[in-house]
N, C-alpha and C. Protein backbone atom coordinates (compact mmCIF):
# COMPACT_ATOMS: atom_id res chain seq x y z
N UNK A 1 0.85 -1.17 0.00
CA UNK A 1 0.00 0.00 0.00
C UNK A 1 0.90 1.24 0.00
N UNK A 2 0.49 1.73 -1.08
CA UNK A 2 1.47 3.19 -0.83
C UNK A 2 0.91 4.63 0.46
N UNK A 3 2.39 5.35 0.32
CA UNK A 3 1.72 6.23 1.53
C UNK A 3 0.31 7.30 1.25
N UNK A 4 0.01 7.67 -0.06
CA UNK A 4 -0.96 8.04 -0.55
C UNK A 4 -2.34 7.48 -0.37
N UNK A 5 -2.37 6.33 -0.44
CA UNK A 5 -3.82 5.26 0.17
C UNK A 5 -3.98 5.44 1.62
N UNK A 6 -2.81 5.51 2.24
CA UNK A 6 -2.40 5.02 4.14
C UNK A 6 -3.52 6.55 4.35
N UNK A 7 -2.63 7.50 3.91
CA UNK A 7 -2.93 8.75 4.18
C UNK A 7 -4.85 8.90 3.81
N UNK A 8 -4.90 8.17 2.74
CA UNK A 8 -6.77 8.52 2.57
C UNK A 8 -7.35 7.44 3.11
N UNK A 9 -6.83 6.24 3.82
CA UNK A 9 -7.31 5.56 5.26
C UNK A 9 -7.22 6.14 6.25
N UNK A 10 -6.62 6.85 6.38
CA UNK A 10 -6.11 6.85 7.87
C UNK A 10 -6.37 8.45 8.17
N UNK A 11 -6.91 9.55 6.99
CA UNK A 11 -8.09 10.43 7.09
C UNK A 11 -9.64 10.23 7.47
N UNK A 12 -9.81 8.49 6.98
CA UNK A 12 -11.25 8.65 6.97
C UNK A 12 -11.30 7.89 8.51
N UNK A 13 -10.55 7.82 9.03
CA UNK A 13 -10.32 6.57 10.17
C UNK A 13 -10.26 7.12 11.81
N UNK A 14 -9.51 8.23 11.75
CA UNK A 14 -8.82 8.82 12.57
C UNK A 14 -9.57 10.45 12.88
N UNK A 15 -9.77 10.12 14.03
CA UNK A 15 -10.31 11.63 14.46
C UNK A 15 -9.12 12.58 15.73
N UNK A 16 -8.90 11.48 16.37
CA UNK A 16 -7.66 12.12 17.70
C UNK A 16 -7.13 10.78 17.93
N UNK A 17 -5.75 11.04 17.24
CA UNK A 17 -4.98 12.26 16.93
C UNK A 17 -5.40 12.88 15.27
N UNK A 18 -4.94 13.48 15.19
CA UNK A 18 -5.25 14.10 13.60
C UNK A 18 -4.54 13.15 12.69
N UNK A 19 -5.63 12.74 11.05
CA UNK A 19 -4.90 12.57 10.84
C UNK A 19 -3.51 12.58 9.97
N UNK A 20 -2.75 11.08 9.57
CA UNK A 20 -1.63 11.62 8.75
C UNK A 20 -1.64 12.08 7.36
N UNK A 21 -0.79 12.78 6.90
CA UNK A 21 -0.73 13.12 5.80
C UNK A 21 0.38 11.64 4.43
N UNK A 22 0.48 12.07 3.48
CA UNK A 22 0.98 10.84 3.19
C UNK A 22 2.62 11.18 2.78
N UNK A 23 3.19 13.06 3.08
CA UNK A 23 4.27 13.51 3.42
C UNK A 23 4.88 12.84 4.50
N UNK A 24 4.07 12.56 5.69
CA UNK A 24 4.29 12.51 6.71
C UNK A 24 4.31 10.87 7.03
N UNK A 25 3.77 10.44 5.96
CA UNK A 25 3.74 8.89 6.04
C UNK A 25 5.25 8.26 5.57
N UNK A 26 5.10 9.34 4.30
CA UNK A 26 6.85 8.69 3.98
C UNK A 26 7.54 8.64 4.46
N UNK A 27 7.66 9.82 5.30
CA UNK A 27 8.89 10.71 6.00
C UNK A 27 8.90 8.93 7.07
N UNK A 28 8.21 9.11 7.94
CA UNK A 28 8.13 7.83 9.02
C UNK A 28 8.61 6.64 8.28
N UNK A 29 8.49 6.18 7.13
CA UNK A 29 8.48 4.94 6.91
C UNK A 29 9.84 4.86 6.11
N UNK A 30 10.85 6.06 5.84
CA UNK A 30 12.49 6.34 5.13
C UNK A 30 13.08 6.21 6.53
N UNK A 31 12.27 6.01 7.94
CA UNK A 31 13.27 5.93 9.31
C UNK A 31 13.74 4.69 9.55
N UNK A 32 14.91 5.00 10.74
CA UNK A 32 15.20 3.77 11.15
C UNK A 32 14.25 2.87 11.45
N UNK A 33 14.14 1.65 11.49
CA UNK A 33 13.47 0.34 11.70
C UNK A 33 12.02 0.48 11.19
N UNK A 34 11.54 1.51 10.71
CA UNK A 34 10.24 1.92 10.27
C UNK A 34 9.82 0.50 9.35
N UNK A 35 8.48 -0.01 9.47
CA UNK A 35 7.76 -0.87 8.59
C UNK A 35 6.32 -0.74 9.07
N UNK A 36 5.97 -1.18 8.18
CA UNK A 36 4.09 -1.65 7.74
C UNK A 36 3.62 -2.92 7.17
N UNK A 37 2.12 -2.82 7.31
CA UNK A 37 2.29 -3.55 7.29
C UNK A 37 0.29 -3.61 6.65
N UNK A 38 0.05 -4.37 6.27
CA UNK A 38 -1.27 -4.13 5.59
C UNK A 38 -2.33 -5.69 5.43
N UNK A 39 -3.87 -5.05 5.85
CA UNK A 39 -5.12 -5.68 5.64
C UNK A 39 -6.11 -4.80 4.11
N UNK A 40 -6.70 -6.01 4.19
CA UNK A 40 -8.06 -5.35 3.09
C UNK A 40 -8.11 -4.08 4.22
N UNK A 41 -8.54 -2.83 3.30
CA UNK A 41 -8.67 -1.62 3.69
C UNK A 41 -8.30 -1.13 5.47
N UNK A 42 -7.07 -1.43 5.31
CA UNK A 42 -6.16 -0.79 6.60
C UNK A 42 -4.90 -1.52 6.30
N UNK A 43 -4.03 -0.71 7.99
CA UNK A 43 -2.43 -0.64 7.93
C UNK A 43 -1.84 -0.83 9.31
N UNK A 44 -1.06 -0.78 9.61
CA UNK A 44 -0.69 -0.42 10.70
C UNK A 44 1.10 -0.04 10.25
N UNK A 45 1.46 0.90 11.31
CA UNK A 45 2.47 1.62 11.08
C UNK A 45 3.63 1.57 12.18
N UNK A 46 5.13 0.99 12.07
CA UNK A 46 5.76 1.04 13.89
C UNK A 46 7.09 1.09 13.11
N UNK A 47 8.19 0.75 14.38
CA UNK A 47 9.44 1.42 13.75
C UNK A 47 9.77 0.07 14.84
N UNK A 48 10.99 -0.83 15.22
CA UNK A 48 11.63 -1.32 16.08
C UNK A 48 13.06 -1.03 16.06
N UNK A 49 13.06 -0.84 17.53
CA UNK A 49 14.75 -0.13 17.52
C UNK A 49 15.19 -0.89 18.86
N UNK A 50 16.65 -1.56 18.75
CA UNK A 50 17.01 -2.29 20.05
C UNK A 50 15.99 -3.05 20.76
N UNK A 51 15.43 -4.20 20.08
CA UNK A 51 14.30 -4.58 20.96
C UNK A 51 13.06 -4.54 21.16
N UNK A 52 12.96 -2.76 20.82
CA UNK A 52 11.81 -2.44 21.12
C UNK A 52 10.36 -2.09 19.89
N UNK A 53 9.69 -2.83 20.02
CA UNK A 53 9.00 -2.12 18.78
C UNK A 53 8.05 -1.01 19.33
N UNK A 54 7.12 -0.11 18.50
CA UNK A 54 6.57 1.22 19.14
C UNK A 54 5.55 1.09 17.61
N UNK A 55 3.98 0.60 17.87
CA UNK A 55 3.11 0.63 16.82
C UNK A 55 2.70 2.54 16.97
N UNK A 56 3.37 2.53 15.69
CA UNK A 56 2.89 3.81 15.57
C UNK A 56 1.17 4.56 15.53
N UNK A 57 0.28 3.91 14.32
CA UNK A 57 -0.57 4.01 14.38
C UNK A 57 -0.82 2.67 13.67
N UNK A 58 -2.45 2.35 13.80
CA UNK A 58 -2.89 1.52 13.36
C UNK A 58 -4.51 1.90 12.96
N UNK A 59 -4.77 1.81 11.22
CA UNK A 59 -5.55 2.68 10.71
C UNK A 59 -6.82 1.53 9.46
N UNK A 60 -8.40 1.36 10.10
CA UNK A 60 -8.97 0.53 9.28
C UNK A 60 -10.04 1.32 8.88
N UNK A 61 -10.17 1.38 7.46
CA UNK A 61 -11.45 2.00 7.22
C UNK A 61 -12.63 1.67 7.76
N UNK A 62 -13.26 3.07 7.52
CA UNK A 62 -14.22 3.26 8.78
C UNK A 62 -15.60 1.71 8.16
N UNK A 63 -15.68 1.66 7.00
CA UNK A 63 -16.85 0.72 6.42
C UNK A 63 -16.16 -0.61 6.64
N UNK A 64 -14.87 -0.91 6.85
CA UNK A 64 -14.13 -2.00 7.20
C UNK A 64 -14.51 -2.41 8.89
N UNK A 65 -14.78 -1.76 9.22
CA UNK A 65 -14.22 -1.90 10.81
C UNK A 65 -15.17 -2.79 11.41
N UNK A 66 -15.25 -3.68 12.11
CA UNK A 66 -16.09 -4.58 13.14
C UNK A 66 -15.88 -5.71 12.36
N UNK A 67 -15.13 -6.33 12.12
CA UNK A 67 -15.00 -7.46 10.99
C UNK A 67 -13.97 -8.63 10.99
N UNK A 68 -13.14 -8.03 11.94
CA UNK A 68 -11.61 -8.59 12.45
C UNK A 68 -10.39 -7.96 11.85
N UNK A 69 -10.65 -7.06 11.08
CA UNK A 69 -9.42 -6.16 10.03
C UNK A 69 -8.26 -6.20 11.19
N UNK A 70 -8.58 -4.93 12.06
CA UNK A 70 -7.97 -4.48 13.32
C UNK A 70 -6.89 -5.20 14.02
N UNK A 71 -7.71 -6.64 14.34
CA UNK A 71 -6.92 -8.00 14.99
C UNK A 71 -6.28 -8.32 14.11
N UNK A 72 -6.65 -8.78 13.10
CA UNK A 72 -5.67 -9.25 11.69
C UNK A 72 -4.47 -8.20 11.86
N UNK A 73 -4.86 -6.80 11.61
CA UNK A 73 -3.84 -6.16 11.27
C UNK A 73 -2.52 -6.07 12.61
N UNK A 74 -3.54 -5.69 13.66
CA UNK A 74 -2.45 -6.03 14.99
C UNK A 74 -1.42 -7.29 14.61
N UNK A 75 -2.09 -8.85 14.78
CA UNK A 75 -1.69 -9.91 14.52
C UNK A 75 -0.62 -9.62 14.19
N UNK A 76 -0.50 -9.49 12.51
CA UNK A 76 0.56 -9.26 11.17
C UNK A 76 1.99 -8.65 11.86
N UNK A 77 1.17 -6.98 12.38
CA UNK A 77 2.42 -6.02 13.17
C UNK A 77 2.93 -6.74 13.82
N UNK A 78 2.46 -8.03 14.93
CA UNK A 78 3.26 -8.56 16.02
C UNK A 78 4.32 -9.62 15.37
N UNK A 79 3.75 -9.75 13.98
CA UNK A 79 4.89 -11.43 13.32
C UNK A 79 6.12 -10.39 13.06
N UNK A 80 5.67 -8.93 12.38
CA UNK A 80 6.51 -8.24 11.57
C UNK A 80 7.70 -7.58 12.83
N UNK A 81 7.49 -6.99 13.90
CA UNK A 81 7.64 -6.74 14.88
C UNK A 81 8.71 -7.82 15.48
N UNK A 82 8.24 -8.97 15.76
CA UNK A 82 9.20 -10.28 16.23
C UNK A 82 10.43 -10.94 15.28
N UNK A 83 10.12 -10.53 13.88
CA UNK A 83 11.15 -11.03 12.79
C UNK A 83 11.96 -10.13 12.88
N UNK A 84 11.44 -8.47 13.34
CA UNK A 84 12.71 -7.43 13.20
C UNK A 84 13.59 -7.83 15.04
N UNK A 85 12.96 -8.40 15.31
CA UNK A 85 14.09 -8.53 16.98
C UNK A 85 13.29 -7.83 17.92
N UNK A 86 12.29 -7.67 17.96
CA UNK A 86 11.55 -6.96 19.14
C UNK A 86 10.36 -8.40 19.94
N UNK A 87 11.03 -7.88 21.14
CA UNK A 87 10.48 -8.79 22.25
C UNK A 87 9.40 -7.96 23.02
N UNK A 88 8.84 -6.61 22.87
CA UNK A 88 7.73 -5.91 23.43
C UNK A 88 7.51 -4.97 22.27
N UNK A 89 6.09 -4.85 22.63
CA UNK A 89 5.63 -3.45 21.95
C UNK A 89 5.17 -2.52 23.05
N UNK A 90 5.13 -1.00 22.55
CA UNK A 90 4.48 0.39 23.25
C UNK A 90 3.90 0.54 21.96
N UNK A 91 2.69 1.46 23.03
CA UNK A 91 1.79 2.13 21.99
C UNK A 91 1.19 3.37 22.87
N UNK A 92 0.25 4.66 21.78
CA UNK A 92 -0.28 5.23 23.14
C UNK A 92 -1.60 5.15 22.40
N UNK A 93 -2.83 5.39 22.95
CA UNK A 93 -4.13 4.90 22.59
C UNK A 93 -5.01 6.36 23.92
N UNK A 94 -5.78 7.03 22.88
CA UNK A 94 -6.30 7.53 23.86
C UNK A 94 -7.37 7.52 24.38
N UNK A 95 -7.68 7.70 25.78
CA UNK A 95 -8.59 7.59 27.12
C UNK A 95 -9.53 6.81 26.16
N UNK A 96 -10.15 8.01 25.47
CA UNK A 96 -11.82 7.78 25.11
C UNK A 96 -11.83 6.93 23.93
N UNK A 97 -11.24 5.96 23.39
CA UNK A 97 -11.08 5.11 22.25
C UNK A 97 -10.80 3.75 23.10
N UNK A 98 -12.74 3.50 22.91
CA UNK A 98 -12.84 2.29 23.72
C UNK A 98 -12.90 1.05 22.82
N UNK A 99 -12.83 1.05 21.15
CA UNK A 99 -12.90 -0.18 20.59
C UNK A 99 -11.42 -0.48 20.48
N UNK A 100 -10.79 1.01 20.06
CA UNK A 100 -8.77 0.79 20.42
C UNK A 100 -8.72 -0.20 21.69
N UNK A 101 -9.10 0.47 21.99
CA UNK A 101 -8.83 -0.26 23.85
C UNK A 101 -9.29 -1.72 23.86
N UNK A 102 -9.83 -2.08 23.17
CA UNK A 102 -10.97 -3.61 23.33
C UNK A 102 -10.11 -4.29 22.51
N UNK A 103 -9.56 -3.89 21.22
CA UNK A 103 -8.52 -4.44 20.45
C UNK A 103 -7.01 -4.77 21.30
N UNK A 104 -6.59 -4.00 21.89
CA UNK A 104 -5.30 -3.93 22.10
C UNK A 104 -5.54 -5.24 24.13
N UNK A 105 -6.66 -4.36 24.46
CA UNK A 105 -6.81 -5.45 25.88
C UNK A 105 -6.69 -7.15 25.09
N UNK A 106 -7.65 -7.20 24.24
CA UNK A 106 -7.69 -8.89 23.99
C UNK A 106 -6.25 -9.44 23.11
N UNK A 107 -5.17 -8.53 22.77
CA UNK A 107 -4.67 -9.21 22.51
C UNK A 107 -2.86 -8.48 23.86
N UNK A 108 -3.68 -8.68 24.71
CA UNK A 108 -2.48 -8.90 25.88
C UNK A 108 -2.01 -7.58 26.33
N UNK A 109 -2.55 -6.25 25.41
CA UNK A 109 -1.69 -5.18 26.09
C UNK A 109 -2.17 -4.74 27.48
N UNK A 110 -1.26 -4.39 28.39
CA UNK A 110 -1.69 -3.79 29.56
C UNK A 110 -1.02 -2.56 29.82
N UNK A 111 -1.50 -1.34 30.39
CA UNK A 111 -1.47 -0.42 30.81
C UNK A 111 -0.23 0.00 31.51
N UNK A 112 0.81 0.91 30.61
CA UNK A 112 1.79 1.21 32.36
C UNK A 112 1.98 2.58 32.17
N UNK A 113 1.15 3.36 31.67
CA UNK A 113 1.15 4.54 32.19
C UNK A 113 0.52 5.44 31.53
N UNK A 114 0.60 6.71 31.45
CA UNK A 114 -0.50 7.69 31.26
C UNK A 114 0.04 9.25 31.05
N UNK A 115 0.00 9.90 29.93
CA UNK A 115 0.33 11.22 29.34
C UNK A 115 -1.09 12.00 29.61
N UNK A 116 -1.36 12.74 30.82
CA UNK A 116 -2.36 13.72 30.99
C UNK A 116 -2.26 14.78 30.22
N UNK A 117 -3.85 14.87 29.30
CA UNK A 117 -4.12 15.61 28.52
C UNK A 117 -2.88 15.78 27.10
N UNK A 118 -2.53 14.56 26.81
CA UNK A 118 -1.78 14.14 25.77
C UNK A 118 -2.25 14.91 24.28
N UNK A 119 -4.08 14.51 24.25
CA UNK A 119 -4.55 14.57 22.65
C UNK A 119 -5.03 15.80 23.01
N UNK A 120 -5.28 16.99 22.06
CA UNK A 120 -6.06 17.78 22.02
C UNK A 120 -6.71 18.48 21.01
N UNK A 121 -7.97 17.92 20.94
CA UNK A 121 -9.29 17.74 19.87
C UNK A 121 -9.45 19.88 19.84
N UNK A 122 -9.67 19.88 18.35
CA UNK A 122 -10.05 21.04 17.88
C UNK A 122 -10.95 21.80 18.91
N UNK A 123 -11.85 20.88 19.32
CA UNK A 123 -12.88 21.65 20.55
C UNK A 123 -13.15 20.80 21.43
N UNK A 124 -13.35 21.07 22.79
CA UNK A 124 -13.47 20.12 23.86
C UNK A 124 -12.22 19.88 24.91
N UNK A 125 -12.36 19.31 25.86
CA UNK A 125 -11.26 19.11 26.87
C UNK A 125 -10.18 17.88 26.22
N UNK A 126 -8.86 18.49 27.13
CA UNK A 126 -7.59 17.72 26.49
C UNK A 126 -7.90 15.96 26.85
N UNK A 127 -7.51 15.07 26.38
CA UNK A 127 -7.43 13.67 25.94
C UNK A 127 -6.18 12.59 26.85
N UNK A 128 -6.53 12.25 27.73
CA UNK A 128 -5.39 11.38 28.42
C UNK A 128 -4.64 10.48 27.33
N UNK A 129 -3.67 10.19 26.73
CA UNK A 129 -3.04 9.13 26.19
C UNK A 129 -2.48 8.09 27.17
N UNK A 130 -2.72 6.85 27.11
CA UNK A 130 -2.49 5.72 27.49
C UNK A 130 -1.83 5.31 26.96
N UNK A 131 -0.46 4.63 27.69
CA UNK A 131 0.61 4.19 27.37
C UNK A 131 0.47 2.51 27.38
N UNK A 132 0.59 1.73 26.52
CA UNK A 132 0.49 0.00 26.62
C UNK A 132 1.57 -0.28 26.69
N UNK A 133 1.52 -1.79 27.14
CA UNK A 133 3.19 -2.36 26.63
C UNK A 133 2.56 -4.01 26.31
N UNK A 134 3.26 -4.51 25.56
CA UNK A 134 2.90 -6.16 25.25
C UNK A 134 4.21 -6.92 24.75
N UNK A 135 4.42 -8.39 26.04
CA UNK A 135 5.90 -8.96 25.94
C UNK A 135 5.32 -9.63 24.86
N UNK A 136 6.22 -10.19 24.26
CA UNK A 136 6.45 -11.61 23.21
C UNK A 136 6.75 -12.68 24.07
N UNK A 137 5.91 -13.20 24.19
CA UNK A 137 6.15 -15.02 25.09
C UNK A 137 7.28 -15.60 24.27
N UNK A 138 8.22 -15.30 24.46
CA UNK A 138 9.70 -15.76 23.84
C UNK A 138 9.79 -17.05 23.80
């Protein structure tokens, strides 16, 4: 999937944080350890460095969504993630993104910490970001 598609997924997908552009897609994906990784209509986006992988975003169209895309796409990130040498992932997911949250709980992430008032939506009060982490059963 090129960054041009990512970018008109991950517009129609994404409300907070804003979203990416497909400048901004490239730019991320010319970085160190940067990869992707792709479902029927979605992506997911992370970088692994020393170990560590860090899912950047993870983006399913909105007419896609409730279907298993999401899990699939998580899934994929975690094979892609473990072949580059990473034994955990971080992510941040915020407060009020409770199907994020339902995705990432069932597949093992747990909670270790918390960026107060992290997101902040065009109108309305600032957005806690939630910090995950998830080992690789080595």
């Amino acid at each position: 999937m090129k960054p041009a598609e990512m970018a008109a997924i991950h517009a129609r997908a994404m409300t907070l944080p804003r979203p990416w552009s497909a400048s901004e897609i490239e730019s991320l994906l010319a970085g160190r350890g940067a990869f992707s990784v792709t479902v029927a209509e979605g992506f997911a986006l992370g970088r692994v460095i020393a170990g560590e992988a860090e899912l950047l975003t993870i983006a399913i169209a909105p007419e896609a969504q409730g279907h298993g895309r999401g899990r699939d796409c998580l899934a994929r990130f975690h094979v892609a993630a473990e072949a580059a040498g990473a034994t955990e992932v971080f992510l941040e997911v915020a407060e009020n993104n409770a199907a994020a949250r339902a995705l990432y709980a069932g597949a093992g992430y747990s909670e270790i910490g918390r960026r107060r008032g992290y997101y902040r939506p065009g109108e309305g009060p600032a957005v806690d970001a939630l910090i995950l982490r998830h080992e690789f059963a080595g």
